[in-house]
Protein backbone atom coordinates (compact mmCIF):
# COMPACT_ATOMS: atom_id res chain seq x y z
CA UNK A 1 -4.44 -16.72 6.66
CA UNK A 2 -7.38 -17.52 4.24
CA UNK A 3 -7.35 -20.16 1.56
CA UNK A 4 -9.58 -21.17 -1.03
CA UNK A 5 -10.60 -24.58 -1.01
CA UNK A 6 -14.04 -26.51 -1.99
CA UNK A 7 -15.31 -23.56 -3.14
CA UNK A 8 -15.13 -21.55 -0.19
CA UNK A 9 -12.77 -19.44 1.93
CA UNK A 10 -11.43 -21.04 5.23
CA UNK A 11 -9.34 -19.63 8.18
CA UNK A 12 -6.41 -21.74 8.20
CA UNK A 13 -3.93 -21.79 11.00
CA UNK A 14 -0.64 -19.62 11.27
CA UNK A 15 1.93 -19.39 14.00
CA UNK A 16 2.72 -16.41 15.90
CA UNK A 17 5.72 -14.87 17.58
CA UNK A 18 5.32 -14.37 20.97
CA UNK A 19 4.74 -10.81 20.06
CA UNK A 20 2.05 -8.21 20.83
CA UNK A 21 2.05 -7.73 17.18
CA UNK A 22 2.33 -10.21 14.58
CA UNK A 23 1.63 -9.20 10.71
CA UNK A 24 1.31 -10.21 7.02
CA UNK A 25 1.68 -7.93 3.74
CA UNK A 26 1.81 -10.78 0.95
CA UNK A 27 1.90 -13.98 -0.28
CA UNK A 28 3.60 -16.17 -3.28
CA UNK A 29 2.65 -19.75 -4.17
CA UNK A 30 4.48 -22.02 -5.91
CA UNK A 31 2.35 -24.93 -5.76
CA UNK A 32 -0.44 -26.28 -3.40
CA UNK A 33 2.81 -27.69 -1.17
CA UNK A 34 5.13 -24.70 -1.21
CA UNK A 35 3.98 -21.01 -0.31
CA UNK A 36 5.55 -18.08 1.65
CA UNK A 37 4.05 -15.25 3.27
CA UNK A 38 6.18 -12.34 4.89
CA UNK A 39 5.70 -9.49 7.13
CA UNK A 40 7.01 -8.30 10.55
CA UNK A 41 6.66 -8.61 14.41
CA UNK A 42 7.11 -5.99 16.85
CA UNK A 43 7.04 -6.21 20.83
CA UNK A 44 6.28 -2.97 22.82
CA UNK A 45 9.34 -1.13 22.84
CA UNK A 46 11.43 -3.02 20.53
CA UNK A 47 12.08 -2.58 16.82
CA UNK A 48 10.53 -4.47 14.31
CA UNK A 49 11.78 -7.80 12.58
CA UNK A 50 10.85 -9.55 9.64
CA UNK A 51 8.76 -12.00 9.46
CA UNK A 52 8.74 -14.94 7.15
CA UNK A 53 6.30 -18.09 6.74
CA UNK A 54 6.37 -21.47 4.73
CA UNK A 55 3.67 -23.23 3.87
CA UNK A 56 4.47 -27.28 3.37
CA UNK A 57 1.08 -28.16 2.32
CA UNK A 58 -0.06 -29.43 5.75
CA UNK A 59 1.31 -26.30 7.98
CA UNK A 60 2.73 -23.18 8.15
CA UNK A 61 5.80 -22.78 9.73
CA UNK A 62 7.72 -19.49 10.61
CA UNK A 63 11.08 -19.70 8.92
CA UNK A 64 14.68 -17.73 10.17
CA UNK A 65 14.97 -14.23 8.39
CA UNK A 66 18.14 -12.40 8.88
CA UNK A 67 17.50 -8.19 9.97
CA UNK A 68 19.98 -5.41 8.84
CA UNK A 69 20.70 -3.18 11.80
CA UNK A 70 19.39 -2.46 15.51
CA UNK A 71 16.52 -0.24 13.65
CA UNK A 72 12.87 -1.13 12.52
CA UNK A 73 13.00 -3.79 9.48
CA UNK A 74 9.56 -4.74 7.17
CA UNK A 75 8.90 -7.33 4.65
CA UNK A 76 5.82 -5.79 1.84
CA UNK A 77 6.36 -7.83 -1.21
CA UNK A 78 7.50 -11.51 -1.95
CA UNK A 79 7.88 -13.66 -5.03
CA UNK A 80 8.85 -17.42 -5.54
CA UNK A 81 10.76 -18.47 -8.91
CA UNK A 82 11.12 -22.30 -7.76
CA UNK A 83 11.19 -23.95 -4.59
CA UNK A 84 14.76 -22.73 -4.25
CA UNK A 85 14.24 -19.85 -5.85
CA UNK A 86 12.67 -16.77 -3.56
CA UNK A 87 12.68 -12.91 -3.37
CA UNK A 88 11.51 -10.64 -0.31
CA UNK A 89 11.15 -6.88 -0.42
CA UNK A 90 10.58 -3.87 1.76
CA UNK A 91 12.69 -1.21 3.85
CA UNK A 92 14.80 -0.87 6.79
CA UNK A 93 14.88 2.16 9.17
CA UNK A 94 18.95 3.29 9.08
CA UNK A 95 19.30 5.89 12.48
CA UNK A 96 16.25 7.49 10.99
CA UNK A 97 16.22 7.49 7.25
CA UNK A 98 14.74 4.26 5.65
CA UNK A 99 16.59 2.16 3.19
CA UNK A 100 15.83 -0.77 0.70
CA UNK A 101 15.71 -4.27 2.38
CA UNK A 102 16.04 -7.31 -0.21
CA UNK A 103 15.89 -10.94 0.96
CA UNK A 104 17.31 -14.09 -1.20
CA UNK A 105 16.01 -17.93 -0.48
CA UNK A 106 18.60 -20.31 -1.81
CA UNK A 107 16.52 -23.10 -0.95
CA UNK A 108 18.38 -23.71 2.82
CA UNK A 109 18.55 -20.34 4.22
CA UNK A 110 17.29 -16.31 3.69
CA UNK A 111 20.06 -14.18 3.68
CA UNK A 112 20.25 -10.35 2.78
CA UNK A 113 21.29 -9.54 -0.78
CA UNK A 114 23.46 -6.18 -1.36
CA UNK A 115 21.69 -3.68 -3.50
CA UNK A 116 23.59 -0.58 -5.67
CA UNK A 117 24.54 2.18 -3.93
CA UNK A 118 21.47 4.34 -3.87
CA UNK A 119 21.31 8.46 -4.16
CA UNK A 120 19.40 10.42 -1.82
CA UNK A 121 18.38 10.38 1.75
CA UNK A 122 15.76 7.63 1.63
CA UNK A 123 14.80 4.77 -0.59
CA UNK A 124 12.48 1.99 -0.13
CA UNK A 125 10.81 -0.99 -2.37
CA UNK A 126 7.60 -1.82 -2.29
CA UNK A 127 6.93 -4.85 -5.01
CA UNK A 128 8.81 -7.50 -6.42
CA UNK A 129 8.16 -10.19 -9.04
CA UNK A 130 10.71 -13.06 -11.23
CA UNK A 131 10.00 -13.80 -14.54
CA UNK A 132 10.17 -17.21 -15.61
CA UNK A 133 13.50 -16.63 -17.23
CA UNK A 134 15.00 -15.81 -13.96
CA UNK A 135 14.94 -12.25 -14.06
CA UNK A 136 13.60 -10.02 -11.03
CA UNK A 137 12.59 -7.03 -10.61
CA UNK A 138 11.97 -4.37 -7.68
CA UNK A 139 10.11 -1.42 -7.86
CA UNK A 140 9.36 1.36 -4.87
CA UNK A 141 10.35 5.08 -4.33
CA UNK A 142 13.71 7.08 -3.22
CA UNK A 143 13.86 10.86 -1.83
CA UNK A 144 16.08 13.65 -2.22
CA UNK A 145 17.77 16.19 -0.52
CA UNK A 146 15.96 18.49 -2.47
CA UNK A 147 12.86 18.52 -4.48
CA UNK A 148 10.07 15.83 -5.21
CA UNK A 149 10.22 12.18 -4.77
CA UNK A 150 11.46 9.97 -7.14
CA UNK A 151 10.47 6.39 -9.04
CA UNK A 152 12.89 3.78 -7.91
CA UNK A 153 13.09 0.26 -10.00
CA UNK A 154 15.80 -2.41 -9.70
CA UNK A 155 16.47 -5.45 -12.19
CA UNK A 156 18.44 -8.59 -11.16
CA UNK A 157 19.71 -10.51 -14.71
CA UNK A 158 22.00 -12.45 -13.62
CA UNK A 159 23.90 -12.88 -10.24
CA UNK A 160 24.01 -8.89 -9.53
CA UNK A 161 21.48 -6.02 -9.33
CA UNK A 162 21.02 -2.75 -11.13
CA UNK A 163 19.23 0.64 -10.62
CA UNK A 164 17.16 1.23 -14.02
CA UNK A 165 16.15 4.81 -14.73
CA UNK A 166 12.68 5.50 -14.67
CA UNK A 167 10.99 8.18 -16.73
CA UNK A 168 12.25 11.64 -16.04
CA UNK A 169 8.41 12.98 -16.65
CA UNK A 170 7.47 11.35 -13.61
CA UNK A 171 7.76 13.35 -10.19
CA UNK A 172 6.55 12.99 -6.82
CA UNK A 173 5.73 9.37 -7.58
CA UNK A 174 6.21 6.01 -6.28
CA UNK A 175 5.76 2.57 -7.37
CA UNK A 176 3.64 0.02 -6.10
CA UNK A 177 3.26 -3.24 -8.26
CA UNK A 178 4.98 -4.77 -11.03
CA UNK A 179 4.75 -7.87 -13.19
CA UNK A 180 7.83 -8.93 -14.85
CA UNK A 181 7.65 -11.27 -18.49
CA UNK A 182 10.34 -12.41 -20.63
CA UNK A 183 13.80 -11.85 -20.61
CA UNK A 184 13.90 -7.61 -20.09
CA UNK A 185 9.72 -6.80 -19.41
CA UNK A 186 8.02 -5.53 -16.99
CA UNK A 187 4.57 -3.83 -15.92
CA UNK A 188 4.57 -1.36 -13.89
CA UNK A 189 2.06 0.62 -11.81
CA UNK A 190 2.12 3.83 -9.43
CA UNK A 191 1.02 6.76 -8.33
CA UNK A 192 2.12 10.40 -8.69
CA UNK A 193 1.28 12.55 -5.30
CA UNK A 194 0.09 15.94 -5.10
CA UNK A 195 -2.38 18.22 -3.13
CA UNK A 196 -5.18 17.66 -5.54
CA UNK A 197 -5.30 14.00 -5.25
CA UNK A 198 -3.18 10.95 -6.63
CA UNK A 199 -3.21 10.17 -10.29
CA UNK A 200 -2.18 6.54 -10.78
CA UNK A 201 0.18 5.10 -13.67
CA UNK A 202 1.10 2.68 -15.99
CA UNK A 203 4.30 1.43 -17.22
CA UNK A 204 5.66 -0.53 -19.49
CA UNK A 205 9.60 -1.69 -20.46
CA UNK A 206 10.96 -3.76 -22.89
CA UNK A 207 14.52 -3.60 -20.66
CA UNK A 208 15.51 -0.47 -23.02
CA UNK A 209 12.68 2.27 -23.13
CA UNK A 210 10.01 2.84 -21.03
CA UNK A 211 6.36 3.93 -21.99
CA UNK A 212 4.14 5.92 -19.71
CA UNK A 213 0.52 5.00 -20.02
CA UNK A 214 -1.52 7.61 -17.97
CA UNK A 215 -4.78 6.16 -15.99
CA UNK A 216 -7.91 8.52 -16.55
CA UNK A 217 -10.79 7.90 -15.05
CA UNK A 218 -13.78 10.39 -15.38
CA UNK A 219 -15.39 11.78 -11.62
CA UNK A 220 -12.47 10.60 -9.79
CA UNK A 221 -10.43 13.67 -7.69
CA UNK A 222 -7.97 11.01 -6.83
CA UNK A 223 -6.54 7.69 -8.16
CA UNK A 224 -4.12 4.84 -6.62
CA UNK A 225 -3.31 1.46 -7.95
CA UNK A 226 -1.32 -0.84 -5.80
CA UNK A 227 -0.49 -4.17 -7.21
CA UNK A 228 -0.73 -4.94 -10.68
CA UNK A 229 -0.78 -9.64 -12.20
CA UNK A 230 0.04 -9.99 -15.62
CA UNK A 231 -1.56 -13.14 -17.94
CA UNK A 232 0.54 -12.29 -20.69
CA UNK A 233 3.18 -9.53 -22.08
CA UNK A 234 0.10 -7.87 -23.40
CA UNK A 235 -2.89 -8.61 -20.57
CA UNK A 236 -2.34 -7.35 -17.61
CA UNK A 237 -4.44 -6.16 -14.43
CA UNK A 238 -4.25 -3.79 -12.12
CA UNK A 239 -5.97 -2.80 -8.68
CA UNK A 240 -6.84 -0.22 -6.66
CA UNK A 241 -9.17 2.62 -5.55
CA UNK A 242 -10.39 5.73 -6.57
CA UNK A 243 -11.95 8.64 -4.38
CA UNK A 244 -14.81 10.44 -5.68
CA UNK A 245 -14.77 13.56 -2.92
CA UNK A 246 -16.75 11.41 -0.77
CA UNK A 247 -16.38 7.88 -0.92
CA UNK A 248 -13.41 5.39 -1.91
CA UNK A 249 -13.83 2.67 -4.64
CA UNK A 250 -12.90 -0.66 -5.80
CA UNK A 251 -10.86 -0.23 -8.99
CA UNK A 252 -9.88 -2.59 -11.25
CA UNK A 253 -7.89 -1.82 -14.49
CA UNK A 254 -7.54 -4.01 -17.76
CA UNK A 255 -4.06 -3.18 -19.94
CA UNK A 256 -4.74 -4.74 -23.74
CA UNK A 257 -2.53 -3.59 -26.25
CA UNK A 258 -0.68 -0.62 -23.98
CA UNK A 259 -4.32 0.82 -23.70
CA UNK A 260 -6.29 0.65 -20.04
CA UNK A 261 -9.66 0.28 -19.50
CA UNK A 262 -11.63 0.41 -16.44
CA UNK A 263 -13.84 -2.96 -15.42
CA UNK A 264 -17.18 -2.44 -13.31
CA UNK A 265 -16.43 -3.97 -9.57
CA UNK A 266 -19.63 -4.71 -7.84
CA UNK A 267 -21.41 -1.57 -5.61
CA UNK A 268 -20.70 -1.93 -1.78
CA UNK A 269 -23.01 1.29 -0.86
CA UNK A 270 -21.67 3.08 2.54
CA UNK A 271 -18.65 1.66 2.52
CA UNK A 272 -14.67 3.32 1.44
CA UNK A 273 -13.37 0.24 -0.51
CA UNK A 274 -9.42 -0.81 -1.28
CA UNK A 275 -8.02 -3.52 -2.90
CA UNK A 276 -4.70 -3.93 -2.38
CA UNK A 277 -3.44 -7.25 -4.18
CA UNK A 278 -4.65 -9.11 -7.87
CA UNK A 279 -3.58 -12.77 -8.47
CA UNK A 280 -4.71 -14.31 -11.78
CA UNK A 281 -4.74 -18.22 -12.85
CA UNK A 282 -3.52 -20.00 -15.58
CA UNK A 283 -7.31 -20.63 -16.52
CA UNK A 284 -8.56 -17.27 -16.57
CA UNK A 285 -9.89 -16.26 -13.13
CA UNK A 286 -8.68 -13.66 -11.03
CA UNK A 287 -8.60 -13.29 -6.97
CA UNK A 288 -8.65 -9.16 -5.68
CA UNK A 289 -8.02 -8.71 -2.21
CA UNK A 290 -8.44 -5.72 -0.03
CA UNK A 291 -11.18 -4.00 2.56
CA UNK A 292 -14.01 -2.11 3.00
CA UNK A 293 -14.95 0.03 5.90
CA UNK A 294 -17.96 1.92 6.92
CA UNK A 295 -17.00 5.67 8.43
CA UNK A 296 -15.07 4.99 11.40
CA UNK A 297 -16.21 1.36 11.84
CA UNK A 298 -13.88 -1.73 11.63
CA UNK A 299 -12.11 -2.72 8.57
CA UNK A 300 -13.87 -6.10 7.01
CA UNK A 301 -11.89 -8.24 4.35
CA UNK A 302 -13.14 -7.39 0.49
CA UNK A 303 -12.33 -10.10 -1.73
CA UNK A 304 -13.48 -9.84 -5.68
CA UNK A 305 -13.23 -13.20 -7.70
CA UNK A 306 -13.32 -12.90 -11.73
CA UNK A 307 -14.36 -16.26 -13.39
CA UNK A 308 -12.62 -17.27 -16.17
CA UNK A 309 -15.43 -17.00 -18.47
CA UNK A 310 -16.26 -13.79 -17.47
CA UNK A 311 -16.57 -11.68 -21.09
CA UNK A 312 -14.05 -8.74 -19.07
């Protein structure tokens, strides 16, 4: 755990289970006194369980998470409406075929949450954000029997949730960020797979239609954005990385107006670069996290900050 305070980052303190392997894939904060962070612990041998953290403000704390099944079970994504008001995200191993995992804080207790009945073999999510007006939404990837991999996105409005049909056009993809506003929308951004390198994705919903917004970017042989913050219906931001035949990139996309544009990310020469999570403030600035790695050497923490007066 890292937090910035003071103007600089600190290593704050986090309890583990008495695990041989203890780890984190996201965080949501509500306020400086009310965070979560979730995950999953394994010991050698034994299945993995989710894992699931509250921050008080002083401390955190691990907190009970329920598992579905004797298989392996893993937290990616959470987001935090109110205080009694949380969503958790990821997949579930089911005798060898993974499943979508959704977790529900009430404000005394996580429990499980029933999703529709799914078609296909396999199905996981891998994002999840709420919308002010109480709406949530989880986005991921499903297989088939037969033929290429599928966009999966589900909407809660209300008390019950519901598989949305993605695009048709869009095969061999799956989704890895989204950003819900309003009442019905939603940013969306993936990646469509193939043997000549990932081309990433934008989309965008009113609740209704969807609009595909394809992701060029000129030299790149392959493309990936994984998390996507949106400041308003209409400015969002999405990151990533992008592989040039030899190295991999920072990448960092602006949406104005349904249109992306690319933003220059500072050189790390000799290093293959990811970001894998954007979080934005209410001010302007905007926190990228990820890693960068040289060759075969040990992964180091890569963290971008935006200021708020930056001019993009």
């Amino acid at each position: 755990m890292e937090r910035w305070q003071g103007g600089v980052w600190r290593t704050v303190p986090s309890p583990d289970r008495p695990t041989r392997g203890n780890f984190l894939n996201a965080v949501a904060a509500q306020s400086a006194s009310d965070a979560w962070a979730v995950g999953l612990s394994r010991s050698p041998g034994k299945p993995a369980r989710t894992l699931v953290l509250h921050w008080d403000g002083r401390r955190w704390a691990i907190t009970a998470s329920p598992n579905v099944g004797p298989g392996d079970n893993f937290l990616v994504s959470v987001a935090a409406a109110s205080a009694r008001d949380a969503w958790a995200v990821g997949y579930r191993d089911a005798s060898g075929v993974f499943r979508s995992l959704a977790e529900h804080w009430d404000g005394d207790r996580w429990t499980v949450v029933r999703l529709p009945r799914l078609r296909g073999p396999g199905n996981g999510l891998n994002a999840v954000d709420a919308a002010a007006s109480g709406v949530v939404w989880a986005v991921g990837g499903s297989s088939r029997a037969r033929g290429p991999s599928q966009p999966l996105v589900l909407r809660l409005d209300g008390r019950s949730w519901s598989s949305v049909a993605a695009p048709a056009s869009l095969h061999s993809a799956a989704l890895n960020g989204v950003a819900a506003w309003g009442r019905r929308g939603a940013w969306v951004v993936g990646a469509t797979r193939s043997s000549g390198g990932d081309r990433a994705f934008g989309l965008q919903t009113d609740g209704r239609n969807w609009r595909v917004v394809p992701i060029d970017l000129a030299g790149a042989l392959s493309v990936d954005l994984n998390a996507i913050w949106a400041a308003a219906p209409d400015d969002v931001w999405a990151v990533g990385s992008s592989f040039d035949g030899r190295w991999y990139r920072p990448l960092v996309e602006h949406g104005v107006g349904g249109r992306w544009s690319s933003v220059p990310t500072p050189a790390i020469p000799g290093y293959d670069s990811r970001l894998m999570a954007v979080d934005g403030l209410a001010g302007g600035g905007l926190w990228a996290v990820g890693s960068a790695a040289r060759g075969a050497g040990p992964q180091r923490v890569l963290i971008l900050h935006r200021c708020a007066n930056s001019p993009s």
